[in-house]
C-alpha atoms as a PDB file:
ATOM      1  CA  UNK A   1      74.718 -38.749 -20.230  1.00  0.00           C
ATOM      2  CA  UNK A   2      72.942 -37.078 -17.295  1.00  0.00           C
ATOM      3  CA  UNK A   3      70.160 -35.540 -19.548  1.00  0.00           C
ATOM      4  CA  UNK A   4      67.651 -37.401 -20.672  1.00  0.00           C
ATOM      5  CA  UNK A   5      66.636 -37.708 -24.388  1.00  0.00           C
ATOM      6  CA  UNK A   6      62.338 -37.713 -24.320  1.00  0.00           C
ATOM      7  CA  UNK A   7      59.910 -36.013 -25.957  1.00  0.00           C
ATOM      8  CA  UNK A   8      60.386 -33.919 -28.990  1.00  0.00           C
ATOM      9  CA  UNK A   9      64.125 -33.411 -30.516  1.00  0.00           C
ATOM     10  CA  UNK A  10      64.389 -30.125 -32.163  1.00  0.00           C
ATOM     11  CA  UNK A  11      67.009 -29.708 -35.324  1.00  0.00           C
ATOM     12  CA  UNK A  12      67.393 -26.210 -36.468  1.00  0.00           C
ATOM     13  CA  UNK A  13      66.967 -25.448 -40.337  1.00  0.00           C
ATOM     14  CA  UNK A  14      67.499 -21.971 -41.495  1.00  0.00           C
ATOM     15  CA  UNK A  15      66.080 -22.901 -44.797  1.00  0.00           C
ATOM     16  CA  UNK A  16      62.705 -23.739 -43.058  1.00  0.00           C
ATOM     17  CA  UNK A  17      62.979 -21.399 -40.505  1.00  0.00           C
ATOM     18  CA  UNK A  18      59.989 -18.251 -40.415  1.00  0.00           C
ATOM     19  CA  UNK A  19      62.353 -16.247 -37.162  1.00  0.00           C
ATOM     20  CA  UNK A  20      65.727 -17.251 -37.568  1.00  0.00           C
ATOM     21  CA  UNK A  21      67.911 -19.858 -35.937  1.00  0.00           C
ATOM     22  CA  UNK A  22      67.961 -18.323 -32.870  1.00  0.00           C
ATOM     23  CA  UNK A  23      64.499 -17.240 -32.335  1.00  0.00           C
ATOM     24  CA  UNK A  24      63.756 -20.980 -33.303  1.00  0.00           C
ATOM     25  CA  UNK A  25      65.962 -22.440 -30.553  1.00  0.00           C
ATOM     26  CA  UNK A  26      64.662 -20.026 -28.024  1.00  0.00           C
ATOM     27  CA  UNK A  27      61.220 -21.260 -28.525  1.00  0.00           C
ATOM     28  CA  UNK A  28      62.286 -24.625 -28.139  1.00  0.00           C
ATOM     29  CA  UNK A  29      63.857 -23.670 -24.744  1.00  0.00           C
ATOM     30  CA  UNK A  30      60.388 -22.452 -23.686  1.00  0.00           C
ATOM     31  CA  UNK A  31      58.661 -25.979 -24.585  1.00  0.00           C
ATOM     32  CA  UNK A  32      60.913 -27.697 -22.658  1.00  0.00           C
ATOM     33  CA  UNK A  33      62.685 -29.556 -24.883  1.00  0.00           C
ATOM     34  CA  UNK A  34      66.112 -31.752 -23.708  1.00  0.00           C
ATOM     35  CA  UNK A  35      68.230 -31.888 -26.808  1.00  0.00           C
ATOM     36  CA  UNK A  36      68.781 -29.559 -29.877  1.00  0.00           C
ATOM     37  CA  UNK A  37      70.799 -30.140 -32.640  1.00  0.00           C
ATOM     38  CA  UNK A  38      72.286 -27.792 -34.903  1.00  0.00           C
ATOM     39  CA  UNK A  39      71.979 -27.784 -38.355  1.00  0.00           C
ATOM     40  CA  UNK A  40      73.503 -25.922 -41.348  1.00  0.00           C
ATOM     41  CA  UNK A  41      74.321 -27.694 -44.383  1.00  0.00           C
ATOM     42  CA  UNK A  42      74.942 -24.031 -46.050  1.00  0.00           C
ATOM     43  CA  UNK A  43      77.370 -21.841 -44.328  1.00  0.00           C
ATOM     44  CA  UNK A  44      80.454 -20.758 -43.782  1.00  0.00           C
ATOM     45  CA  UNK A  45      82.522 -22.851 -40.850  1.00  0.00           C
ATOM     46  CA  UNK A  46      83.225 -18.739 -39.434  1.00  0.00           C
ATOM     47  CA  UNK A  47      79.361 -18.376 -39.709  1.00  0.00           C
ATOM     48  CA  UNK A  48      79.050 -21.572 -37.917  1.00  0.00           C
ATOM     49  CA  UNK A  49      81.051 -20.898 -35.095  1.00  0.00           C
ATOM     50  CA  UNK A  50      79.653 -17.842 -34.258  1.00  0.00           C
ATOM     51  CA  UNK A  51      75.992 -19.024 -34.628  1.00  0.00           C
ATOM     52  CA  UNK A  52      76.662 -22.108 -32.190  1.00  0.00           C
ATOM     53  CA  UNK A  53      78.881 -20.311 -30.091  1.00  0.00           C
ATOM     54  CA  UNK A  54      75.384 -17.858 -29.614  1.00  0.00           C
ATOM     55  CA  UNK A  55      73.347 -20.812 -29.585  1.00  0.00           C
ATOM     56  CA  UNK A  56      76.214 -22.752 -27.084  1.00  0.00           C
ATOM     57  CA  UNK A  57      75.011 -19.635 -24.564  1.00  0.00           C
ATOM     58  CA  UNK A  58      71.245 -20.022 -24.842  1.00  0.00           C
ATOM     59  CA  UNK A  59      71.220 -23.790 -24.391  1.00  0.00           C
ATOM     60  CA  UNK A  60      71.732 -24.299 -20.599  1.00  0.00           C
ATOM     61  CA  UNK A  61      68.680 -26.924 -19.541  1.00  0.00           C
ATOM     62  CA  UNK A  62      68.509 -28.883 -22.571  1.00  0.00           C
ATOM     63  CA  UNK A  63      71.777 -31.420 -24.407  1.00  0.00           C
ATOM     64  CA  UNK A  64      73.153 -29.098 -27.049  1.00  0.00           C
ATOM     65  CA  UNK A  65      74.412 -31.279 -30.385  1.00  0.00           C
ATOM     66  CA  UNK A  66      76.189 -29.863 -33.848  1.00  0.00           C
ATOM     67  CA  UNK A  67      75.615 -31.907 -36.312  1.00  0.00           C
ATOM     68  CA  UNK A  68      78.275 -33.355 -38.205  1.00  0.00           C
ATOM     69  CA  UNK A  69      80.981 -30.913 -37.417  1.00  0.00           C
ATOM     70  CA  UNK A  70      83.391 -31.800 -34.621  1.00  0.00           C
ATOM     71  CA  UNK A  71      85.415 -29.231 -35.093  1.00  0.00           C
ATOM     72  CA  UNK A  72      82.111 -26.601 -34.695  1.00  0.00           C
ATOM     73  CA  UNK A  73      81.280 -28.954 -31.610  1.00  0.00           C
ATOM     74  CA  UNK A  74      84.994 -28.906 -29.776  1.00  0.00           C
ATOM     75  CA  UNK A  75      85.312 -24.915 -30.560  1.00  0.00           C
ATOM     76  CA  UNK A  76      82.090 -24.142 -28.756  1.00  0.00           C
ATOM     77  CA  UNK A  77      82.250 -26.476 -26.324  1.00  0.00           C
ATOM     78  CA  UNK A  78      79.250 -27.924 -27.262  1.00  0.00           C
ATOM     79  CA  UNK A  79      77.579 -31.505 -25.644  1.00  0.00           C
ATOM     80  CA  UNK A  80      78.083 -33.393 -28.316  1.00  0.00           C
ATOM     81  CA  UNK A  81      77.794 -34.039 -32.453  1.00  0.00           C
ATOM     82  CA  UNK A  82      75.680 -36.073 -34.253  1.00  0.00           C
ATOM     83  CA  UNK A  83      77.142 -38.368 -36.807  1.00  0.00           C
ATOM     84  CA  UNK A  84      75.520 -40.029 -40.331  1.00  0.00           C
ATOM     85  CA  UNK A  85      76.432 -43.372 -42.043  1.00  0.00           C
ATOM     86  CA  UNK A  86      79.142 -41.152 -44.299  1.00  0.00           C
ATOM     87  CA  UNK A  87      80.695 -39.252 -41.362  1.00  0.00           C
ATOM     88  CA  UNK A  88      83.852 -40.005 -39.362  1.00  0.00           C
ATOM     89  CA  UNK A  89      83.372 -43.555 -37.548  1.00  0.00           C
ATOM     90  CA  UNK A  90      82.447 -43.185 -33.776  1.00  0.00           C
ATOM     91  CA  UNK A  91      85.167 -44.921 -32.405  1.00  0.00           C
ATOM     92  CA  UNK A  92      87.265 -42.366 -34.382  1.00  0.00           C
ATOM     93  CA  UNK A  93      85.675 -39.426 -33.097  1.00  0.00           C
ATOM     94  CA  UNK A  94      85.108 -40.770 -29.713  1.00  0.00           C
ATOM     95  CA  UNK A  95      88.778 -40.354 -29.834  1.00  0.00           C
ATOM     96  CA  UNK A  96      88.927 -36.777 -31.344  1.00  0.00           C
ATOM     97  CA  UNK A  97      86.247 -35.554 -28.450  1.00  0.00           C
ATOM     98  CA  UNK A  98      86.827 -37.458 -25.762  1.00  0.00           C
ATOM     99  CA  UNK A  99      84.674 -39.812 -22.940  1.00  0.00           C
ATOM    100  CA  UNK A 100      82.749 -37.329 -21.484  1.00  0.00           C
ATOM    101  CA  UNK A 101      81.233 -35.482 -25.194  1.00  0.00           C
ATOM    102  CA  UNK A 102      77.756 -37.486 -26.719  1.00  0.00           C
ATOM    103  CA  UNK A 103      77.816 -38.902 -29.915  1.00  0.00           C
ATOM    104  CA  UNK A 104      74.723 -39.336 -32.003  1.00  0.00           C
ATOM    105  CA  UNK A 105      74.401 -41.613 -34.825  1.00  0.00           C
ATOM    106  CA  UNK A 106      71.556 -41.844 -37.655  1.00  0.00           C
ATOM    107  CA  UNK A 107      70.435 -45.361 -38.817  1.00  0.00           C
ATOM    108  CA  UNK A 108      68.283 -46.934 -41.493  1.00  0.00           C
ATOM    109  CA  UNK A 109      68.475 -50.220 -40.214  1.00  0.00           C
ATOM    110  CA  UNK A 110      68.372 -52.998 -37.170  1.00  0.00           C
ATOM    111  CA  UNK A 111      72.078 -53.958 -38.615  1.00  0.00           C
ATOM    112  CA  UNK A 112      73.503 -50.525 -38.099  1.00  0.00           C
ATOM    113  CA  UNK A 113      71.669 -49.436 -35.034  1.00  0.00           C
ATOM    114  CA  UNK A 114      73.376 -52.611 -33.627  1.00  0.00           C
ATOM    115  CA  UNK A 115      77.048 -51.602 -34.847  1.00  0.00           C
ATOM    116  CA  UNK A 116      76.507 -47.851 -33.661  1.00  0.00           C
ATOM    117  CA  UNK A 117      75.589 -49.433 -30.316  1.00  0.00           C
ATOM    118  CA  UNK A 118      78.258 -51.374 -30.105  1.00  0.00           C
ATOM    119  CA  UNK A 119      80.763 -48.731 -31.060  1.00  0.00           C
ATOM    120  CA  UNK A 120      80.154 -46.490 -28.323  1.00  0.00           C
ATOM    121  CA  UNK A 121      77.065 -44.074 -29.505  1.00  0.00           C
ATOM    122  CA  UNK A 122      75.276 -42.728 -26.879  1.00  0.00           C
ATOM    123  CA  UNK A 123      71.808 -42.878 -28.945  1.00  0.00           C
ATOM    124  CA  UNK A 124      70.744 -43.589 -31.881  1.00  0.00           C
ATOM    125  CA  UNK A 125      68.279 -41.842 -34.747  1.00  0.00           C
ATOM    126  CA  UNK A 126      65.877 -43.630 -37.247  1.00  0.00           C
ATOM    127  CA  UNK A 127      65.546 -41.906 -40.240  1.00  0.00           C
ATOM    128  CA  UNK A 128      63.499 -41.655 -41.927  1.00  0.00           C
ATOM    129  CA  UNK A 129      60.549 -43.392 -40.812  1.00  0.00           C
ATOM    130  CA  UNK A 130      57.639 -41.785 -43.379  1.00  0.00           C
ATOM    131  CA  UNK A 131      58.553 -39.738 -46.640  1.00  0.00           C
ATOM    132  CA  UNK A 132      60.493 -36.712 -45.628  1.00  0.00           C
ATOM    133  CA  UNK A 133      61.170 -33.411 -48.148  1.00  0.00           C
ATOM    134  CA  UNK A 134      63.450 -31.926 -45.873  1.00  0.00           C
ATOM    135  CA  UNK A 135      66.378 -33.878 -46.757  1.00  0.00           C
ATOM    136  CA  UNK A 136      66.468 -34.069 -50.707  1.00  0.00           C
ATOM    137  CA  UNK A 137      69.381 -37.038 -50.554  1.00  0.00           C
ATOM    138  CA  UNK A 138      67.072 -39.003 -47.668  1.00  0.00           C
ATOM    139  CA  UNK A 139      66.639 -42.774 -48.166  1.00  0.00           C
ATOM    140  CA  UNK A 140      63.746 -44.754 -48.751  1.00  0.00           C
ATOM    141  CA  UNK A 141      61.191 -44.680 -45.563  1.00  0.00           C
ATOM    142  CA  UNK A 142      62.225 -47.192 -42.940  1.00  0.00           C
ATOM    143  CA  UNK A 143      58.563 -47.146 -41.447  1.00  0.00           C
ATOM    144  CA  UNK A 144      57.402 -48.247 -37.593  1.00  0.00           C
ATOM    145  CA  UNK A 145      57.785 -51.529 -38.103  1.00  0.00           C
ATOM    146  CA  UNK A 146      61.932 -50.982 -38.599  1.00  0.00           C
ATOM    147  CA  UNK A 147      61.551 -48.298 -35.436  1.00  0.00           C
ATOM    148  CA  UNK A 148      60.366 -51.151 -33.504  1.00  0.00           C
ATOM    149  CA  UNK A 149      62.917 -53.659 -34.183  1.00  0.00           C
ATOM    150  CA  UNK A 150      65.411 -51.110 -33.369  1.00  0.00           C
ATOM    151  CA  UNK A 151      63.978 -50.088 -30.032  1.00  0.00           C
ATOM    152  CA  UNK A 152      63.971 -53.836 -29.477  1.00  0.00           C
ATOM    153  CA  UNK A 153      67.438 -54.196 -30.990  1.00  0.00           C
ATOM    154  CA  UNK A 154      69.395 -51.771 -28.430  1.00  0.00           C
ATOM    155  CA  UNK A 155      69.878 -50.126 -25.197  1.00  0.00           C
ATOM    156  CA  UNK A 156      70.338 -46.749 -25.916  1.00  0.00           C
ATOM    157  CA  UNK A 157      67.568 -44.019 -26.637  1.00  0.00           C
ATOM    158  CA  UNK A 158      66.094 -44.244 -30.090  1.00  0.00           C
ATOM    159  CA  UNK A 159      64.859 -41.224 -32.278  1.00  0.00           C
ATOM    160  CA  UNK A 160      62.505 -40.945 -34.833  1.00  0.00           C
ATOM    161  CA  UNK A 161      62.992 -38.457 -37.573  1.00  0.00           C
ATOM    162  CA  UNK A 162      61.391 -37.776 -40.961  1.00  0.00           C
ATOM    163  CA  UNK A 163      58.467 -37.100 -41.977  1.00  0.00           C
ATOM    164  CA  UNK A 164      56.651 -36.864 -38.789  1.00  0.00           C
ATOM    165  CA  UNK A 165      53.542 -35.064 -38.074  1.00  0.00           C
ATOM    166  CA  UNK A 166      51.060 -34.854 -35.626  1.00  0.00           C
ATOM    167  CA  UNK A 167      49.070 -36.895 -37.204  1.00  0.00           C
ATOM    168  CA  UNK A 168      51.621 -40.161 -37.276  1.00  0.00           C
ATOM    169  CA  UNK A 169      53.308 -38.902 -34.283  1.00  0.00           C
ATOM    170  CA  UNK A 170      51.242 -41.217 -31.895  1.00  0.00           C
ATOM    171  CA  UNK A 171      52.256 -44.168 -33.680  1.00  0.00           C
ATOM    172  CA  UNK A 172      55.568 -43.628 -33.384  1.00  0.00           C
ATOM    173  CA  UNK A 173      55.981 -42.976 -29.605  1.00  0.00           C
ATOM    174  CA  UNK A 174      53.228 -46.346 -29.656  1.00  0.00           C
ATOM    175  CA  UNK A 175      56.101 -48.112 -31.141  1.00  0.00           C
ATOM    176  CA  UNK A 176      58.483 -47.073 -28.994  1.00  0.00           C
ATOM    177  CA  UNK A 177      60.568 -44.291 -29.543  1.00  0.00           C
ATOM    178  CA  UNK A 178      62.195 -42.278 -27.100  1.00  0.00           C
ATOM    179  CA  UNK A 179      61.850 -38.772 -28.823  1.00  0.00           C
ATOM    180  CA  UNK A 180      60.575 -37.369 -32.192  1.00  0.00           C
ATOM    181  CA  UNK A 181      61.832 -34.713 -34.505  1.00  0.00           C
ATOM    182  CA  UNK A 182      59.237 -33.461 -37.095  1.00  0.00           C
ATOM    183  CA  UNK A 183      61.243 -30.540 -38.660  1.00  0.00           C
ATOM    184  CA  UNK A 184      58.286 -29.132 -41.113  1.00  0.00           C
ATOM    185  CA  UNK A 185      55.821 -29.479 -39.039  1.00  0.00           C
ATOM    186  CA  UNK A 186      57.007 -27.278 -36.250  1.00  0.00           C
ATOM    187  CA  UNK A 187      59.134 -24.908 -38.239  1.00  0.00           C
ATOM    188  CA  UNK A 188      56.517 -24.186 -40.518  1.00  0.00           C
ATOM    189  CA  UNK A 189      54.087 -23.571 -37.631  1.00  0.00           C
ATOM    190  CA  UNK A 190      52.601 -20.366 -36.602  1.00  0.00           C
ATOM    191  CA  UNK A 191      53.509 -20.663 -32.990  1.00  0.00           C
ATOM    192  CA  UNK A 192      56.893 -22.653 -32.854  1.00  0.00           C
ATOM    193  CA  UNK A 193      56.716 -23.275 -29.085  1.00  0.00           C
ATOM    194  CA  UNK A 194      52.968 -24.217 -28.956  1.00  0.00           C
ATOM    195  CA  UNK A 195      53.024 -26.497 -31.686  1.00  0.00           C
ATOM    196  CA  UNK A 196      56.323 -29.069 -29.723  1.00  0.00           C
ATOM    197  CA  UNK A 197      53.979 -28.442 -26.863  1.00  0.00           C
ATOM    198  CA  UNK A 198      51.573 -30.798 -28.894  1.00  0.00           C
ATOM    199  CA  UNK A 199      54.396 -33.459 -29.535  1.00  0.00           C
ATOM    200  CA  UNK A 200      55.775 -33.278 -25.922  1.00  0.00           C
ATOM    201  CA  UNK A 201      52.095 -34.319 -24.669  1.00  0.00           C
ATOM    202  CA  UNK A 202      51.714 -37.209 -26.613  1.00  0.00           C
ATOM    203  CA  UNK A 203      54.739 -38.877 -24.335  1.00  0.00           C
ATOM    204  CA  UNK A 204      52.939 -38.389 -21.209  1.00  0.00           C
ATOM    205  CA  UNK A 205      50.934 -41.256 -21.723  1.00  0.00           C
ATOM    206  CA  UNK A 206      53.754 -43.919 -22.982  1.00  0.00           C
ATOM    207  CA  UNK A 207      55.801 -42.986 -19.841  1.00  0.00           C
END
């Protein structure tokens, strides 16, 4: 993995979303972010593929992930897929995509950010740390203190999702994560690109 995963992750969400997918993503670009991850729970697989495939051609600078859907990530060519707990296993679809593709896996606990380690992922996501309405099937919070024992835990970069704002975002990057996704938050914001501006500064001083 010759990118590296810092700052702010940005996950798509076209049920959030004020300027469409791609308008989203593009404003990402211009904060400088170095992964997004694609995200529809609601379409079509056609609708899919042409979406990422358009999204596949906009992400140059930055890791571009599908979530779930190795098929979606294999068709476009994409950098890798992110997996959950009920997904294929990663050794499984290491095997369907290969050495060279990253694989993404979200945990809830020390325990399974341990086994996705040792698996193979190539980094790992906490979720969700605080109380999160943007996934209605979400588990019970986590919170920093199970962030921290992860960080601790592994070797790999660790993510923090869920429930994230700017106003707990400090603490988490305190505690040690490596990046932070706070879907609402920025999605809901006026300026898109300004407001991961304001997440991206607050890793410049836990460098």
């Amino acid at each position: 993995m010759n990118k590296k995963i810092r700052g702010y992750y940005f996950i798509t969400d076209s049920g959030l979303s004020r300027n469409g997918t791609i308008n989203d993503v593009l404003c990402a670009l211009n904060a400088g972010v170095s992964i997004i991850q694609y995200r529809e729970k609601n379409s079509s697989t056609l609708k899919m593929y042409n979406e990422a495939f358009e999204l596949r051609k906009l992400v140059k600078d930055a890791l571009f992930i599908i979530n779930d859907r190795i098929d979606i990530c294999l068709a476009v060519n994409a950098d890798g897929v992110h997996l959950g707990q009920d997904d294929l296993p990663v050794s499984i679809t290491r095997r369907i995509i290969g050495k060279d593709k990253i694989i993404g896996v979200t945990v809830h606990s020390v325990e399974e950010a341990i086994e996705a380690e040792k698996k193979g992922t190539d980094y790992i996501a906490v979720s969700p740390i605080f109380f999160t309405n943007t996934k209605p099937d979400a588990q019970s919070p986590v919170g920093l203190k199970v962030l921290g024992e992860v960080k601790l835990a592994v070797s790999v970069p660790v993510v923090a999702i869920g429930g994230i704002t700017l106003e707990n975002a400090s603490a988490v990057v305190r505690v040690g994560a490596d990046a932070v996704c706070a879907i609402s938050a920025v999605l809901k914001a006026d300026d898109v690109t300004g407001e991961i501006k304001k997440f991206q500064q607050l890793f410049k001083a836990y460098k």
